[in-house]
N, C-alpha and C. Protein backbone atom coordinates (compact mmCIF):
# COMPACT_ATOMS: atom_id res chain seq x y z
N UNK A 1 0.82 -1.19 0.00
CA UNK A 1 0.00 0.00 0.00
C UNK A 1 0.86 1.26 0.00
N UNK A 2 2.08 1.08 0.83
CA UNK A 2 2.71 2.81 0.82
C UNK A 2 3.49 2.71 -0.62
N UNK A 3 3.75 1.68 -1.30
CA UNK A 3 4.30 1.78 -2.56
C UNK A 3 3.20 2.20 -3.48
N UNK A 4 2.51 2.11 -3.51
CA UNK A 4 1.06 2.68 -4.19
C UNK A 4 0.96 4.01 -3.92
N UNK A 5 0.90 4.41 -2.55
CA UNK A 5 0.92 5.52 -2.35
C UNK A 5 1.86 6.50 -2.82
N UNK A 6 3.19 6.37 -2.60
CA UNK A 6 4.31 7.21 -3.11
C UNK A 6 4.53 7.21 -4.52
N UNK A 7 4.02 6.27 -5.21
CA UNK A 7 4.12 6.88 -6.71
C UNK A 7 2.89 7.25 -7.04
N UNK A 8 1.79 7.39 -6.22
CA UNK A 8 0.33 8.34 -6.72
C UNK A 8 1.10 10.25 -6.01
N UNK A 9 1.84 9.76 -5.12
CA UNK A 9 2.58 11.27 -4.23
C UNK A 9 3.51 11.75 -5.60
N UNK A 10 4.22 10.91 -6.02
CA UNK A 10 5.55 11.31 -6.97
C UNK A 10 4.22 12.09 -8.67
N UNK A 11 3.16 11.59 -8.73
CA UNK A 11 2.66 11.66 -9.97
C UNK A 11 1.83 13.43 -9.80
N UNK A 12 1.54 12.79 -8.31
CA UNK A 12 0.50 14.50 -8.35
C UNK A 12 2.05 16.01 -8.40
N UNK A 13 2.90 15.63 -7.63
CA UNK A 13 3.66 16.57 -7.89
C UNK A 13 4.70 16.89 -9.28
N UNK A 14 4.60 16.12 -10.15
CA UNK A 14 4.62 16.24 -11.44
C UNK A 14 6.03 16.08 -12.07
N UNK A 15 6.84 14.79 -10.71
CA UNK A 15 7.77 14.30 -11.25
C UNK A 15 7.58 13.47 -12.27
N UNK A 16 6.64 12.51 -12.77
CA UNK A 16 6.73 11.54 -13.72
C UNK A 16 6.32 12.78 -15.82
N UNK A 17 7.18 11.56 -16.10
CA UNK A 17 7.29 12.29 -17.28
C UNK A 17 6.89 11.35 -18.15
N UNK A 18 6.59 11.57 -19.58
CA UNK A 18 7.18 10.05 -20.35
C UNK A 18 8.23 10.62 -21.16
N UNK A 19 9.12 9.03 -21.01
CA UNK A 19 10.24 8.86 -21.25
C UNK A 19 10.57 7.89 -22.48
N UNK A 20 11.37 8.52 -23.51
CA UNK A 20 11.49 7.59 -24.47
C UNK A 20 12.97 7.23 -24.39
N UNK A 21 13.56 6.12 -24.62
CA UNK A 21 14.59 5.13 -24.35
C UNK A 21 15.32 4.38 -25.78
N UNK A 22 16.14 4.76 -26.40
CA UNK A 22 16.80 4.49 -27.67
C UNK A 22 17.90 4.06 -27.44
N UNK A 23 17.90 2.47 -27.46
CA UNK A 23 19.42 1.93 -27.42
C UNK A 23 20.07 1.12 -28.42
N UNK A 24 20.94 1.48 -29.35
CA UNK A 24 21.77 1.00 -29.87
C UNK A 24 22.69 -0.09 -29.45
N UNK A 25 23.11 -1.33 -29.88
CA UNK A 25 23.55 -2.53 -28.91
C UNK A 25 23.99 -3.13 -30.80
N UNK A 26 24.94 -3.74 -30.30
CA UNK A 26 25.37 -4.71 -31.05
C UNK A 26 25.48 -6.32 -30.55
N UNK A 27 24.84 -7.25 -31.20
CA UNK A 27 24.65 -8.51 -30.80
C UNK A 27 26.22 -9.42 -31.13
N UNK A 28 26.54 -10.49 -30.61
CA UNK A 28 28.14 -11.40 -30.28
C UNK A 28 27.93 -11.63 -31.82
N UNK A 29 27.10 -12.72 -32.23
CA UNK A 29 27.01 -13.40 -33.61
C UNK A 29 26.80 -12.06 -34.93
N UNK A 30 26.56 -10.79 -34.87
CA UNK A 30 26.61 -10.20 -35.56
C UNK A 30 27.27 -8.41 -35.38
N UNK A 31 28.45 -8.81 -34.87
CA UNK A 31 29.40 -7.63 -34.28
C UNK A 31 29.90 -6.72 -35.49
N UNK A 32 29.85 -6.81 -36.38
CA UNK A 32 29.93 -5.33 -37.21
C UNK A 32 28.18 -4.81 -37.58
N UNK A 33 27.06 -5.39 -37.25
CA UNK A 33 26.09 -4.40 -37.33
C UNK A 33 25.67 -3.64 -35.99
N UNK A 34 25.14 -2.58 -36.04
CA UNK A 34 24.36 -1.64 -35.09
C UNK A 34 22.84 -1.56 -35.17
N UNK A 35 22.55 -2.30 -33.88
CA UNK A 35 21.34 -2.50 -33.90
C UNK A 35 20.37 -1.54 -33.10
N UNK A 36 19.11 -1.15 -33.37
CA UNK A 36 18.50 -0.09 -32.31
C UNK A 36 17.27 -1.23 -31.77
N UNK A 37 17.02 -0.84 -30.39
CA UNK A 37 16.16 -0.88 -29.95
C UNK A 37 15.49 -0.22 -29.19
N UNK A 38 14.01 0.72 -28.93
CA UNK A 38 13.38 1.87 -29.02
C UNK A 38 12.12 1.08 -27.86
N UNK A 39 12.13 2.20 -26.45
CA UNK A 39 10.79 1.71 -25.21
C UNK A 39 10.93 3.12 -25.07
N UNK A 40 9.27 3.34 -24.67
CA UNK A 40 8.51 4.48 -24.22
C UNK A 40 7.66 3.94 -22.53
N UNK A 41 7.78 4.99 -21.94
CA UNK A 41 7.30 4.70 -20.70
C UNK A 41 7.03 6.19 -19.98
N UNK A 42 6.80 5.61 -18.66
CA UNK A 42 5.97 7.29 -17.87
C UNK A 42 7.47 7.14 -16.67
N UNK A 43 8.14 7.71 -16.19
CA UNK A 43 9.27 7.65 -14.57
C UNK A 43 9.50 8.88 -14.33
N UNK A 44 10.15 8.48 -13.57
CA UNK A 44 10.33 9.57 -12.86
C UNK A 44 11.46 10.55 -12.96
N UNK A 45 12.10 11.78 -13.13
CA UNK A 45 12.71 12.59 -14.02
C UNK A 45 13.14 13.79 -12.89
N UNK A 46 14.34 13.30 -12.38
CA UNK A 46 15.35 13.49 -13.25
C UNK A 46 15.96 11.75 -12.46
N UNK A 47 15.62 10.74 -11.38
CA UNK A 47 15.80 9.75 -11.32
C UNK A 47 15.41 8.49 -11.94
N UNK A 48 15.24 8.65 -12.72
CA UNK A 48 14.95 7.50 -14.36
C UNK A 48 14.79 5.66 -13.56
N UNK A 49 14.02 5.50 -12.23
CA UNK A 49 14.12 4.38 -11.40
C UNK A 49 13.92 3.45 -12.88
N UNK A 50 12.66 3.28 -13.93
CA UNK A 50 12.25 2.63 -14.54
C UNK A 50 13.40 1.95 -15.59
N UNK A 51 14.18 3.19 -16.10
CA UNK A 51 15.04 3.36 -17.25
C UNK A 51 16.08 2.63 -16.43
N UNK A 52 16.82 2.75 -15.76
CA UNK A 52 17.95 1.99 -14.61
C UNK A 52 17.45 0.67 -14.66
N UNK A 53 16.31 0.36 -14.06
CA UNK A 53 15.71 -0.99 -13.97
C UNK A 53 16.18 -2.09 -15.29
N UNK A 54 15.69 -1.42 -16.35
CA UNK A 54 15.78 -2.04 -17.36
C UNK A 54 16.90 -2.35 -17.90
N UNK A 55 17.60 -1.23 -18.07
CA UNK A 55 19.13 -0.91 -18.57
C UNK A 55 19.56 -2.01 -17.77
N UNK A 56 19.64 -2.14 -16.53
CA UNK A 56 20.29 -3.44 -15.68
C UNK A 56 19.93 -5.06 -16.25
N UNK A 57 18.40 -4.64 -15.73
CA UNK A 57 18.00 -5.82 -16.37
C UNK A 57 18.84 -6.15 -17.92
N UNK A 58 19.01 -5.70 -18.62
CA UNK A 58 19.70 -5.91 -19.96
C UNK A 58 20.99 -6.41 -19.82
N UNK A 59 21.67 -5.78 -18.94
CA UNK A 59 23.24 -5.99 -19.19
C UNK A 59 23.25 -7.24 -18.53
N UNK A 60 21.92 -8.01 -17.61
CA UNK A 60 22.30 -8.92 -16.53
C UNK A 60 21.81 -10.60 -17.72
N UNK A 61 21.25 -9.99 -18.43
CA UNK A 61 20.36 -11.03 -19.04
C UNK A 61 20.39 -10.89 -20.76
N UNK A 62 20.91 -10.03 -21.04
CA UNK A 62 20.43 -9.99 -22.69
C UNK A 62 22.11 -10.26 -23.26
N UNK A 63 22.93 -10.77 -24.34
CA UNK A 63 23.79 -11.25 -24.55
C UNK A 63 24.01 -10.41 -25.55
N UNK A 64 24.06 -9.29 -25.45
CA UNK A 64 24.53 -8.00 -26.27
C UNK A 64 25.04 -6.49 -25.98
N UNK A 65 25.92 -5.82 -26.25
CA UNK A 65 26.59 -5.02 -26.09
C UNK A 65 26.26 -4.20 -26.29
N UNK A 66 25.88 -2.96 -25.23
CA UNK A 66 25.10 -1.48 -25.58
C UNK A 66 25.99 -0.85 -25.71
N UNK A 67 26.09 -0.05 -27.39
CA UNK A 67 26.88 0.87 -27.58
C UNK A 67 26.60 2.55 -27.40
N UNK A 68 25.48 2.84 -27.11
CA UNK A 68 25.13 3.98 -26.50
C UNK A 68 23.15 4.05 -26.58
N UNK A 69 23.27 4.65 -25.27
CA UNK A 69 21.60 4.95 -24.69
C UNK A 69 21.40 6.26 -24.87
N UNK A 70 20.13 6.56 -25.76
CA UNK A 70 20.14 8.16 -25.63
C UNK A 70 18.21 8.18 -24.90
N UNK A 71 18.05 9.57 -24.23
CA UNK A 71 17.07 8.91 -23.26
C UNK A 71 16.42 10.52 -23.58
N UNK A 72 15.05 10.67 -23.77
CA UNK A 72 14.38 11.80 -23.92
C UNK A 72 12.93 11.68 -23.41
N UNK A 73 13.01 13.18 -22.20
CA UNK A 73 11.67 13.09 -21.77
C UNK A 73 10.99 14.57 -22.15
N UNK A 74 9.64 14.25 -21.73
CA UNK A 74 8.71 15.14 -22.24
C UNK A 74 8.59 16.18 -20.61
N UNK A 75 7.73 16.97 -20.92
CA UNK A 75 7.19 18.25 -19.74
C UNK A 75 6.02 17.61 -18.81
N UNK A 76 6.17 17.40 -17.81
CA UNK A 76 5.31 17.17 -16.77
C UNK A 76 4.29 16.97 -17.28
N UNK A 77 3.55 15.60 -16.54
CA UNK A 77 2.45 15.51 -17.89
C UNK A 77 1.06 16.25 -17.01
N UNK A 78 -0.09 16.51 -17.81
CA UNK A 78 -0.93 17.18 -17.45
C UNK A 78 -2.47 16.76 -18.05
N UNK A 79 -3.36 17.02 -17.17
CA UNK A 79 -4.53 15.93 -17.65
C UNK A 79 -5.20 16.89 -18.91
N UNK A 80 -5.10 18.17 -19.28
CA UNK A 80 -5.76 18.43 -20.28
C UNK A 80 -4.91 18.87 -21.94
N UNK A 81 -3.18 18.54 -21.27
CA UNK A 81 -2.30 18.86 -22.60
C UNK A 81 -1.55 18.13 -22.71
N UNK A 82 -1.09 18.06 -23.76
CA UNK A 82 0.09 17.18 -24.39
C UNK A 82 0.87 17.66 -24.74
N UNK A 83 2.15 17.62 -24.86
CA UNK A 83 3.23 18.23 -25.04
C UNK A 83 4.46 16.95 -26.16
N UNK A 84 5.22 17.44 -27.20
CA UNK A 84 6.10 17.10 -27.61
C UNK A 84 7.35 16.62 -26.94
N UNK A 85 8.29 16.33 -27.45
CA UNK A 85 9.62 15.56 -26.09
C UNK A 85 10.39 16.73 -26.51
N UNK A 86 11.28 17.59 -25.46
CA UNK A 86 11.69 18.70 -25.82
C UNK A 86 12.87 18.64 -25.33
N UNK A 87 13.30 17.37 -24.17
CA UNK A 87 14.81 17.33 -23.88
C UNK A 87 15.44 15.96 -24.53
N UNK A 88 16.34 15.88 -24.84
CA UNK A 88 17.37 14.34 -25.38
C UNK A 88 18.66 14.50 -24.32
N UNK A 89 18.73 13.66 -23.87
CA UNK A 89 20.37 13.32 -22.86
C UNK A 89 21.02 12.16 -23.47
N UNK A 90 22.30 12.45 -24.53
CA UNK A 90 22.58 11.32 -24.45
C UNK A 90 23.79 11.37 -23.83
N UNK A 91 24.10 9.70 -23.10
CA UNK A 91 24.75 8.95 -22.11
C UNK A 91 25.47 8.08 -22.76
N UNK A 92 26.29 7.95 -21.46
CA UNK A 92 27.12 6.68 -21.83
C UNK A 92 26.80 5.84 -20.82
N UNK A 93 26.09 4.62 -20.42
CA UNK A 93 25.68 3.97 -19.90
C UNK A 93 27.06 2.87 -18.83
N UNK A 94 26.65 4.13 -17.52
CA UNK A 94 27.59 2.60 -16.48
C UNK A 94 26.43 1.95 -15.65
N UNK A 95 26.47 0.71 -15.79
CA UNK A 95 25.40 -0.35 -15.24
C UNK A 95 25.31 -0.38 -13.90
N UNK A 96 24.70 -0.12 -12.82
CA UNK A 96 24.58 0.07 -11.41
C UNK A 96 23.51 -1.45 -10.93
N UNK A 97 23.90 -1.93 -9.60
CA UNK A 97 23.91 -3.19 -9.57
C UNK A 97 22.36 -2.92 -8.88
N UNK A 98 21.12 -3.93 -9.39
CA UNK A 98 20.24 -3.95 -8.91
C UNK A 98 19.15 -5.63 -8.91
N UNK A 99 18.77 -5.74 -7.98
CA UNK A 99 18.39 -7.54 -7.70
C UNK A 99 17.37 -7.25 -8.33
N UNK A 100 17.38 -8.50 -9.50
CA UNK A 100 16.44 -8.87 -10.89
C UNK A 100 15.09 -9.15 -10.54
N UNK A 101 14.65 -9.71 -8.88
CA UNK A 101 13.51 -9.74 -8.44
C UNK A 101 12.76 -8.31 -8.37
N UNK A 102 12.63 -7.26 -8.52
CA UNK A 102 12.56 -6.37 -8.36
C UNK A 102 12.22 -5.44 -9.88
N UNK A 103 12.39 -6.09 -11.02
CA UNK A 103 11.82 -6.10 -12.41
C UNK A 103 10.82 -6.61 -12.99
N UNK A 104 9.57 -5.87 -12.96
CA UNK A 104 8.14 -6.05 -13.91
C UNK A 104 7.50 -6.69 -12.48
């Protein structure tokens, strides 16, 4: 219940954003191509818990090499507007250690 609660607390004050997630990775069996793979989601901004999650999850489980993450969120979202994505950060991705129970 208080985990319910604190991200209905984190949403009314207008940390969550959506977040789009573009990662480029090259796979073992096919190491001279560059591959993209592209997730959209709502987190929290400027601590990306969701985007971390995953990114981990990846490096712990997926058998491919991220050659760069570029990560763009939108303006506080709001129940009667929509807004375009108006910031891009791109990163260089260092993997921070997080227990896989704790994903989806």
């Amino acid at each position: 219940m208080s985990i319910q609660f604190s991200e209905a607390a984190l949403r009314l004050t207008g940390k969550y954003r959506a977040v789009s997630v573009n990662v480029l990775y090259f796979l073992p069996e096919y190491s001279t191509i560059l591959q993209e793979f592209h997730w959209q989601t709502d987190d929290v901004v400027p601590e990306l818990y969701k985007i971390h999650k995953f990114l981990n999850h990846w490096h712990d489980n997926i058998d491919a090499d991220i050659h760069e993450v570029k990560i763009a969120c939108s303006e506080p979202f709001s129940c009667t507007s929509f807004t375009n994505v108006k910031y891009e950060f791109p990163i260089h991705w260092q993997v921070m250690s997080i227990d896989i129970n704790e994903i989806i």
